[in-house]
N, C-alpha and C. Protein backbone atom coordinates (compact mmCIF):
# COMPACT_ATOMS: atom_id res chain seq x y z
N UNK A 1 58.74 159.72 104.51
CA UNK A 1 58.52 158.68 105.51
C UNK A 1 59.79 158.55 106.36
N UNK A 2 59.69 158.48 107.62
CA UNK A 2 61.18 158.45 108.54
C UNK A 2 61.56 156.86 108.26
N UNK A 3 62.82 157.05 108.73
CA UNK A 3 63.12 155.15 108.52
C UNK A 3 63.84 155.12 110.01
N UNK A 4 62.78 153.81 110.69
CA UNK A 4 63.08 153.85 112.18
C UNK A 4 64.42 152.08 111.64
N UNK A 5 65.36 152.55 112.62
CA UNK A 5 65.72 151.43 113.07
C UNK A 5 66.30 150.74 114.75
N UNK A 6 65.92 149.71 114.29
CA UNK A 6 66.68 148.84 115.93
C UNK A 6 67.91 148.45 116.15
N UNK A 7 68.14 148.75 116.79
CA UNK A 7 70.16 147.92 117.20
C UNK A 7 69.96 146.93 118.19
N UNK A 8 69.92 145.86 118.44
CA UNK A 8 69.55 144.93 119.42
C UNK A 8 70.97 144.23 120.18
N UNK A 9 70.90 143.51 121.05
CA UNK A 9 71.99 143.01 121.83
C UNK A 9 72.12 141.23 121.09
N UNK A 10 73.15 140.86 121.41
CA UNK A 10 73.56 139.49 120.33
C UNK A 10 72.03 138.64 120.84
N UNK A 11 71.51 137.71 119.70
CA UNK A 11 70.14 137.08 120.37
C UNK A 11 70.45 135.54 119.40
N UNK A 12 69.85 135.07 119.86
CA UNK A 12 69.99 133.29 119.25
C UNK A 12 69.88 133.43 117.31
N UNK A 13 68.74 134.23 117.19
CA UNK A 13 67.94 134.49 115.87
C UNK A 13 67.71 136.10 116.13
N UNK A 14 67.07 136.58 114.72
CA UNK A 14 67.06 137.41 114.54
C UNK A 14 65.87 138.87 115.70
N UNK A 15 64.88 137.21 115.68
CA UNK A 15 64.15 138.14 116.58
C UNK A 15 63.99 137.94 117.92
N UNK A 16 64.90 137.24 118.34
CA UNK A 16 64.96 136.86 120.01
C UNK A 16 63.85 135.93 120.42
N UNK A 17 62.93 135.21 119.41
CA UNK A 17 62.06 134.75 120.02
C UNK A 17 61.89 133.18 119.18
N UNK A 18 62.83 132.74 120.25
CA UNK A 18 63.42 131.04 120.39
C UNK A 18 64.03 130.31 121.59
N UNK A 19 63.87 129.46 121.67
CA UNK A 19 64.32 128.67 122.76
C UNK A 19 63.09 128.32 123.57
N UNK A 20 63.22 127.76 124.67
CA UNK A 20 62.75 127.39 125.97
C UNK A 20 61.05 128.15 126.25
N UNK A 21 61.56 129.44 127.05
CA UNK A 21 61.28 130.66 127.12
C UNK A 21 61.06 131.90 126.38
N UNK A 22 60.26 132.59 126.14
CA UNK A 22 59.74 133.87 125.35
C UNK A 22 59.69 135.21 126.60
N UNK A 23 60.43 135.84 125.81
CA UNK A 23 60.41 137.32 126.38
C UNK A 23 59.24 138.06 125.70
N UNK A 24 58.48 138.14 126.84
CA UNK A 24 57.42 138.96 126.56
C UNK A 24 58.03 140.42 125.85
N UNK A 25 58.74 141.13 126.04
CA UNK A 25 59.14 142.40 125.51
C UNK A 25 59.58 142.20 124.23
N UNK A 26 60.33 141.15 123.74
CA UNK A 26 60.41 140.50 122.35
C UNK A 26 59.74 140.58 121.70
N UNK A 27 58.17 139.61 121.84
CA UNK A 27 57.20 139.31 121.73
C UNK A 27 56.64 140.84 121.01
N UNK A 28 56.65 141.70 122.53
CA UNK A 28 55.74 143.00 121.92
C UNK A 28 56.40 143.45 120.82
N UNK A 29 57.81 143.26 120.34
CA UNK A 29 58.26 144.45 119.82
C UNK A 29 58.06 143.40 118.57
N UNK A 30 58.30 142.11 118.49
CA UNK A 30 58.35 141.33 117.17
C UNK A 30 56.51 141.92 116.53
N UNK A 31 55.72 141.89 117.81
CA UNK A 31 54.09 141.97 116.74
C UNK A 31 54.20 143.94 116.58
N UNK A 32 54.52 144.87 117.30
CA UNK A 32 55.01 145.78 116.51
C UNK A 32 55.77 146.23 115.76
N UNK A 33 56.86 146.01 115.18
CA UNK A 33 57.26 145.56 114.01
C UNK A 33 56.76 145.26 112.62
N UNK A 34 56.13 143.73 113.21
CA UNK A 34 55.51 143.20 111.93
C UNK A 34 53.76 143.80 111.41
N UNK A 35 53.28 144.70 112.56
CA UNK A 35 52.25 145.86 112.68
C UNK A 35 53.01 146.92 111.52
N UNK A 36 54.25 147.74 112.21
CA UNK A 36 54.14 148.51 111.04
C UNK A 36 54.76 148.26 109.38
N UNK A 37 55.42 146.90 109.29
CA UNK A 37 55.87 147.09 107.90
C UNK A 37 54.75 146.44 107.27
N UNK A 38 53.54 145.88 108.04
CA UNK A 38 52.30 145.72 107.45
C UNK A 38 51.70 147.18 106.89
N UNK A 39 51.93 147.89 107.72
CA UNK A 39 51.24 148.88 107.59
C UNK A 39 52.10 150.38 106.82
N UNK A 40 53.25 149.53 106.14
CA UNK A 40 54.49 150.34 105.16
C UNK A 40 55.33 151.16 105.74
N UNK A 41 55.39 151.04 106.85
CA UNK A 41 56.45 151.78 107.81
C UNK A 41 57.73 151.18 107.29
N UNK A 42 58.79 152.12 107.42
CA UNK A 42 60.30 152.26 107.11
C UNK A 42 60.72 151.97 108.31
N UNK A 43 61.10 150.21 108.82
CA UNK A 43 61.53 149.77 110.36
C UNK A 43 62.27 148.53 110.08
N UNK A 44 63.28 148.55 110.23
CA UNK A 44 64.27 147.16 110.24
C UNK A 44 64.99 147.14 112.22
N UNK A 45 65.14 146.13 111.89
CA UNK A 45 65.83 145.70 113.68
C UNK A 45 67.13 144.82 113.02
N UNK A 46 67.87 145.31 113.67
CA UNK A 46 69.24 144.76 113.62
C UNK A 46 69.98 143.71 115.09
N UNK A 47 70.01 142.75 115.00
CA UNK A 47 71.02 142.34 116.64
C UNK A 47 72.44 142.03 115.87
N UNK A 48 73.20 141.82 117.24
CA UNK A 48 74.92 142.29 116.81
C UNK A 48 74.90 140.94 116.28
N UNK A 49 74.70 139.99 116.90
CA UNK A 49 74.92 138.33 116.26
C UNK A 49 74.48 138.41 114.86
N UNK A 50 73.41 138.50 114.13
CA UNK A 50 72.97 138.19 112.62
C UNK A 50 73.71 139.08 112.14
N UNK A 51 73.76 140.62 112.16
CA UNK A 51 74.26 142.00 111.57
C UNK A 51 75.16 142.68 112.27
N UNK A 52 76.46 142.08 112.30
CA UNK A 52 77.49 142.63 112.94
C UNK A 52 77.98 144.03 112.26
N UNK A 53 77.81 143.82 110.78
CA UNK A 53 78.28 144.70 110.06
C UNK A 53 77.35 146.17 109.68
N UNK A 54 76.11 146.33 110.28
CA UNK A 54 75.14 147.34 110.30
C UNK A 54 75.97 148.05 111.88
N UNK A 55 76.55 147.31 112.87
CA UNK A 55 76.76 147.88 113.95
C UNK A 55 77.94 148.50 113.24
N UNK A 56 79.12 147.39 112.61
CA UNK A 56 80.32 148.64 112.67
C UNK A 56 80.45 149.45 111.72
N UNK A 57 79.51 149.67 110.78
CA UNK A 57 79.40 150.42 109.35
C UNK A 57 79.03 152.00 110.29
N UNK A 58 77.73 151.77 111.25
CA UNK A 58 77.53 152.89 111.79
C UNK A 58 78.29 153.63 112.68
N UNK A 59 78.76 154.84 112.66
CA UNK A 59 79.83 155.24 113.71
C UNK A 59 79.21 156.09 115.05
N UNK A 60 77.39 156.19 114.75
CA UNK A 60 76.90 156.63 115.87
C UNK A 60 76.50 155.53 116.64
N UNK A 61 76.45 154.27 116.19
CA UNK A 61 75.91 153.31 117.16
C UNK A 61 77.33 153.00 118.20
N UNK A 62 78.42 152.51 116.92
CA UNK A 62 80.02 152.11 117.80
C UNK A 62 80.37 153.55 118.66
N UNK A 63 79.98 154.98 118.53
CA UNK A 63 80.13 155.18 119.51
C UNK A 63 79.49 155.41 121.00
N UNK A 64 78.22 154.92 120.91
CA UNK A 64 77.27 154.72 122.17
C UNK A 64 77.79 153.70 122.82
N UNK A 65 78.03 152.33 121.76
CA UNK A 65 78.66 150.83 122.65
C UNK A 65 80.09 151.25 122.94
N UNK A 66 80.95 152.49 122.44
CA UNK A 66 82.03 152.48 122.93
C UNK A 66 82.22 153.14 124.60
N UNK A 67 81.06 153.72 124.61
CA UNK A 67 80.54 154.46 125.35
C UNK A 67 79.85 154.14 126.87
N UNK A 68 78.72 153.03 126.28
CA UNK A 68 77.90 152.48 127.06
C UNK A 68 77.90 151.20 127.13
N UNK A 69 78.61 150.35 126.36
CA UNK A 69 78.70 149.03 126.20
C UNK A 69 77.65 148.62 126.15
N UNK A 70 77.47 147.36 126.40
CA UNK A 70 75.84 146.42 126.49
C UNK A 70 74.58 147.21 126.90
N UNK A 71 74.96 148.16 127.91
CA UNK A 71 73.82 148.97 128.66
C UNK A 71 73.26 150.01 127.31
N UNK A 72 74.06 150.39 126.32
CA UNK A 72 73.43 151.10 125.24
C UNK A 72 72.31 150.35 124.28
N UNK A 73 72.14 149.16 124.56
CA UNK A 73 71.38 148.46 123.47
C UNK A 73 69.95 148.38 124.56
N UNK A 74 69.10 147.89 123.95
CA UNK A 74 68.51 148.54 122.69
C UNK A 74 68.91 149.69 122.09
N UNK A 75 69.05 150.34 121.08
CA UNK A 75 69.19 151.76 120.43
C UNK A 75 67.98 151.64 119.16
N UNK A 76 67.87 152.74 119.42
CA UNK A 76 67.01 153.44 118.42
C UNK A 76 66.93 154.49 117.54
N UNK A 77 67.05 154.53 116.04
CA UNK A 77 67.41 155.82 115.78
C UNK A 77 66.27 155.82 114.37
N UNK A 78 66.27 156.92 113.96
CA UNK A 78 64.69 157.91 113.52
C UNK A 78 65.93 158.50 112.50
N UNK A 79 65.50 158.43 111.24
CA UNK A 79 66.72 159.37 110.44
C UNK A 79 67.94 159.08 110.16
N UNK A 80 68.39 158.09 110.86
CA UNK A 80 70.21 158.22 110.97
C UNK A 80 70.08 158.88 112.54
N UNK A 81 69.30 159.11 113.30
CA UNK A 81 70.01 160.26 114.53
C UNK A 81 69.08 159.06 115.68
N UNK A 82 70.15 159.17 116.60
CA UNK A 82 69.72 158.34 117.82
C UNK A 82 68.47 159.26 118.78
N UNK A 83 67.63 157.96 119.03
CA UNK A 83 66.46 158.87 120.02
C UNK A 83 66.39 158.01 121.08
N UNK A 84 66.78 157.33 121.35
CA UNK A 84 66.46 156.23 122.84
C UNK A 84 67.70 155.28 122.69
N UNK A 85 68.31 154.88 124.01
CA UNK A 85 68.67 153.76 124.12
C UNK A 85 68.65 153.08 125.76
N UNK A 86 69.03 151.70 125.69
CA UNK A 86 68.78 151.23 126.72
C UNK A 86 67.72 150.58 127.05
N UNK A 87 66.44 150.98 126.18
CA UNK A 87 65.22 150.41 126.14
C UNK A 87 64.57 150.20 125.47
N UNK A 88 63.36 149.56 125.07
CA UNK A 88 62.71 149.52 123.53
C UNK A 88 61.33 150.84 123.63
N UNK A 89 61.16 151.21 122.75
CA UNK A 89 60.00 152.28 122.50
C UNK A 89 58.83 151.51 122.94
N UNK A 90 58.15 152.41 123.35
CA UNK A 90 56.86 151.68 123.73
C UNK A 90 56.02 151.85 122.63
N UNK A 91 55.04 151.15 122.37
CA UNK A 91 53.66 151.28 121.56
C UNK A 91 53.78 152.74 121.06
N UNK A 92 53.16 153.02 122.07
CA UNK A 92 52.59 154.84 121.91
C UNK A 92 54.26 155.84 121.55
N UNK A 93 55.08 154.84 121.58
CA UNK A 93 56.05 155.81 121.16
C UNK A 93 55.85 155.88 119.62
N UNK A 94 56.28 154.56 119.01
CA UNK A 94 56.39 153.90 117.99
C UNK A 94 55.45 154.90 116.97
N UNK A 95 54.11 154.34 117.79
CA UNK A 95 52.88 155.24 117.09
C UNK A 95 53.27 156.51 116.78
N UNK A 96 53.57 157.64 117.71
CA UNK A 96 53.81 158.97 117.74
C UNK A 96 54.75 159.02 116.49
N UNK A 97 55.78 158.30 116.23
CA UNK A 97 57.22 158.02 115.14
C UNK A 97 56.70 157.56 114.00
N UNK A 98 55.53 156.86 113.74
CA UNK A 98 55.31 155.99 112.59
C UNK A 98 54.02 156.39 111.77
N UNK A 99 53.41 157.21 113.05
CA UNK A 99 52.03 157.71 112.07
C UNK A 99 51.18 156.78 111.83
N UNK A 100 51.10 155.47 112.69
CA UNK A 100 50.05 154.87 112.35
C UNK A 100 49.29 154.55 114.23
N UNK A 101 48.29 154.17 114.16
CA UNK A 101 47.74 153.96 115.80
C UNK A 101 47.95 153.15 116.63
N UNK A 102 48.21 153.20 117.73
CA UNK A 102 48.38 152.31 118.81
C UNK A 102 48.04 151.30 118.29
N UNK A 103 46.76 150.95 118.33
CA UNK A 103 46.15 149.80 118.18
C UNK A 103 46.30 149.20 116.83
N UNK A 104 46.37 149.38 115.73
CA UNK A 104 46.93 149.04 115.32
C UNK A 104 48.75 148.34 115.13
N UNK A 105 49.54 148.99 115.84
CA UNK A 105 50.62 148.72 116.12
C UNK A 105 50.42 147.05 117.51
N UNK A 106 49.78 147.18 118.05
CA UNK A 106 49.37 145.80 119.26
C UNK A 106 48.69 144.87 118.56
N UNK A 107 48.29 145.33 117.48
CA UNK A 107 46.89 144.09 116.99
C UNK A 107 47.78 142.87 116.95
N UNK A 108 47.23 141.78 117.57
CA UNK A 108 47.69 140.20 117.51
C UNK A 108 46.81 139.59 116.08
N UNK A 109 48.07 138.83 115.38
CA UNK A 109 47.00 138.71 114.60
C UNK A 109 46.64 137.55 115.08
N UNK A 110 45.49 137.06 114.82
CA UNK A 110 44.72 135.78 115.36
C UNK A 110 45.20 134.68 114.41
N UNK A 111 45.69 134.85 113.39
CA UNK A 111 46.44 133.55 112.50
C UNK A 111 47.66 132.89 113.43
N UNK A 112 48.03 134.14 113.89
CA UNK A 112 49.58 133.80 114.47
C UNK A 112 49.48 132.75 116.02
N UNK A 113 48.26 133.15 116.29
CA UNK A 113 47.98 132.19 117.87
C UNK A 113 48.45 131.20 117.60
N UNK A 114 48.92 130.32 118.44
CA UNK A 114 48.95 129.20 118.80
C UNK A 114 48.04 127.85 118.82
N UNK A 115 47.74 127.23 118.05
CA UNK A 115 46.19 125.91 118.25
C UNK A 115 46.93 125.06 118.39
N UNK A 116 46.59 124.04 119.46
CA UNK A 116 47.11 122.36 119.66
C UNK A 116 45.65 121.84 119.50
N UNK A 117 45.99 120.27 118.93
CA UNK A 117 44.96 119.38 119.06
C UNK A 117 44.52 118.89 121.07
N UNK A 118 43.60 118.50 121.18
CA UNK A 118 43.08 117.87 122.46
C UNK A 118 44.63 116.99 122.09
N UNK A 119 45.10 116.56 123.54
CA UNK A 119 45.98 116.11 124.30
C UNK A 119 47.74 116.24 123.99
N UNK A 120 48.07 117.31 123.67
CA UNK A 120 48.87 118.04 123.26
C UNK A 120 49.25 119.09 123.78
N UNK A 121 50.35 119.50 123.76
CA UNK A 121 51.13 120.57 124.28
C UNK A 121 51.41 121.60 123.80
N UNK A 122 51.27 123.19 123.84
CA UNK A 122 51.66 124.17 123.08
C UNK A 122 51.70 124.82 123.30
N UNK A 123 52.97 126.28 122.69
CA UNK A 123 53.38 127.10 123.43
C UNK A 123 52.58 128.45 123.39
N UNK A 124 51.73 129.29 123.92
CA UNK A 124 51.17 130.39 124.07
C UNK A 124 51.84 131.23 123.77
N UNK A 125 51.53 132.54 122.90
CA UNK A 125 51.85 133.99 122.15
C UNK A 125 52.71 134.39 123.47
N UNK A 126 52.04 134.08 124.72
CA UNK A 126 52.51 134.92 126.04
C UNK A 126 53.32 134.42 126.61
N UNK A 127 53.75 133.05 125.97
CA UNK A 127 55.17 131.97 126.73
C UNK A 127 55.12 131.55 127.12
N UNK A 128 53.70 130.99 128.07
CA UNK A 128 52.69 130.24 128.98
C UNK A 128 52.65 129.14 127.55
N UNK A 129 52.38 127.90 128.55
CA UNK A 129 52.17 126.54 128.12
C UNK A 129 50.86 125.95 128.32
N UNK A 130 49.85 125.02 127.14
CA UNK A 130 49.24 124.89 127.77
C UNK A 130 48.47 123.46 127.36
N UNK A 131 47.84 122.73 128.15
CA UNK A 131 47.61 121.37 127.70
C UNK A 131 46.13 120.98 127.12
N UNK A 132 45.91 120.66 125.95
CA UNK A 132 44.46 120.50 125.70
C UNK A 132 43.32 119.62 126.03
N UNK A 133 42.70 119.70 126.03
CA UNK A 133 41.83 118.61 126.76
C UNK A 133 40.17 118.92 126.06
N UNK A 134 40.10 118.85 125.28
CA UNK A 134 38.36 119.16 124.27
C UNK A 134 38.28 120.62 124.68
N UNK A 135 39.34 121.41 123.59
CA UNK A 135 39.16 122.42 123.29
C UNK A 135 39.96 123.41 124.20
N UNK A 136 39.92 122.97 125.44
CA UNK A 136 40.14 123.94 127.00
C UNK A 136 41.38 123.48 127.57
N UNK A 137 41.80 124.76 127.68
CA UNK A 137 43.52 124.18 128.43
C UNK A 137 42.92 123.48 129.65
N UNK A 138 43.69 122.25 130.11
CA UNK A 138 43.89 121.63 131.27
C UNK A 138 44.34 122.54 132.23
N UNK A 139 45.27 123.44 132.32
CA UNK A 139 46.31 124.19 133.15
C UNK A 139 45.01 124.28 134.16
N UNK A 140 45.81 125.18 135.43
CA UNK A 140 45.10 125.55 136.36
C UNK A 140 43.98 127.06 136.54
N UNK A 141 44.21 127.53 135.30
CA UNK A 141 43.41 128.23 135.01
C UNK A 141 41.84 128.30 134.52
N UNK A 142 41.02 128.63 135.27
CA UNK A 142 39.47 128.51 134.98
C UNK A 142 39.47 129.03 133.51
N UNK A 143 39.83 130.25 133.00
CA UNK A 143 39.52 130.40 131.56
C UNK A 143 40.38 129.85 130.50
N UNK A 144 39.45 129.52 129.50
CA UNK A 144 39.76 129.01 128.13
C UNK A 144 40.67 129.84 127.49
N UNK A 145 41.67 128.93 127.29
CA UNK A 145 43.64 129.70 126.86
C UNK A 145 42.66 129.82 125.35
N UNK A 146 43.76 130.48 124.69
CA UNK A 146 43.57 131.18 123.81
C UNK A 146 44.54 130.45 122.62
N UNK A 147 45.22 129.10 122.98
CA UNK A 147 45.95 128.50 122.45
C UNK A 147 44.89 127.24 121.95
N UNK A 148 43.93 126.66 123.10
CA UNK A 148 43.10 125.91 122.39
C UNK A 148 42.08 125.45 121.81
C-alpha cells in the first residue's frame, strides 16, 4: 500500500476548516481524506503550525521550503518521494494514487451536513449560510439548501 502524505502551510487547526469562512479547497481535501482512510488508505496531512516537527525531521520537504518557501506548500509525497507541490491533488489524482474511485473519494457523507432547526442559523458544507424557515432556507435562493 503507498503511504500518501500532506505538508500544509501554518492553518488555525489541523484541518484548516475553522473560523468565519470555509475554504472550499479545504473542504474538498478534508472529505477526501476522510474518503480514503475510510476506505484504508495510508494518508496523513501535516500543517507547519500543529506538526512542526514532521516538517524539520524531513530533509526533502526543508529542502523545497528552503527552496520555494511558502509557494512550495501544499507538498505531496507518495513513498517518502515528492510528486506535486504548490497545489493540492485533485480527486482523480488521489484516485489514480490510492486505488480507490473518484466517487468514492467526493462522497459527502450526508451525516456530516449541516441541519438547523426553523429560525436559526447555520453554516453550509459549502460555507454558504443559511436561515430556516419550515424546513427551507429563507436565503435568496429558490432551492431548498441542503442545510435545512
Amino acid at each position: 500500500m503507498k503511504k500518501i502524505r500532506l505538508y500544509e502551510r501554518a492553518m488555525c487547526c489541523p484541518t484548516g476548516l475553522c473560523g468565519p469562512v470555509l475554504d472550499p479547497e479545504l473542504l474538498r481535501i478534508s472529505t477526501a481524506i476522510d474518503n480514503m482512510v475510510k476506505n484504508n488508505v495510508d494518508i496523513d496531512r501535516y500543517n507547519l503550525s500543529s506538526f512542526p516537527d514532521k516538517f524539520a525531521k524531513n530533509e526533502k520537504i526543508k529542502e523545497q521550503l528552503k527552496e520555494k518557501g511558502k509557494y512550495a506548500l501544499p507538498i505531496t509525497t507518495v513513498d517518502d518521494e515528492i510528486i506535486m507541490t504548490g497545489r493540492y491533488l485533485t480527486n482523480e489524482e488521489f484516485a489514480e494514487i490510492s486505488g480507490i474511485s473518484v466517487d468514492l473519494i467526493s462522497k459527502k457523507d450526508e451525516e456530516d451536513a449541516c441541519k438547523c432547526e426553523d429560525g436559526e442559523t447555520c453554516k453550509c458544507e459549502d460555507g454558504e449560510t443559511c436561515d430556516c424557515e419550515n424546513g427551507e432556507s429563507k436565503n435568496s435562493s429558490d432551492s431548498k439548501s441542503s442545510c435545512c
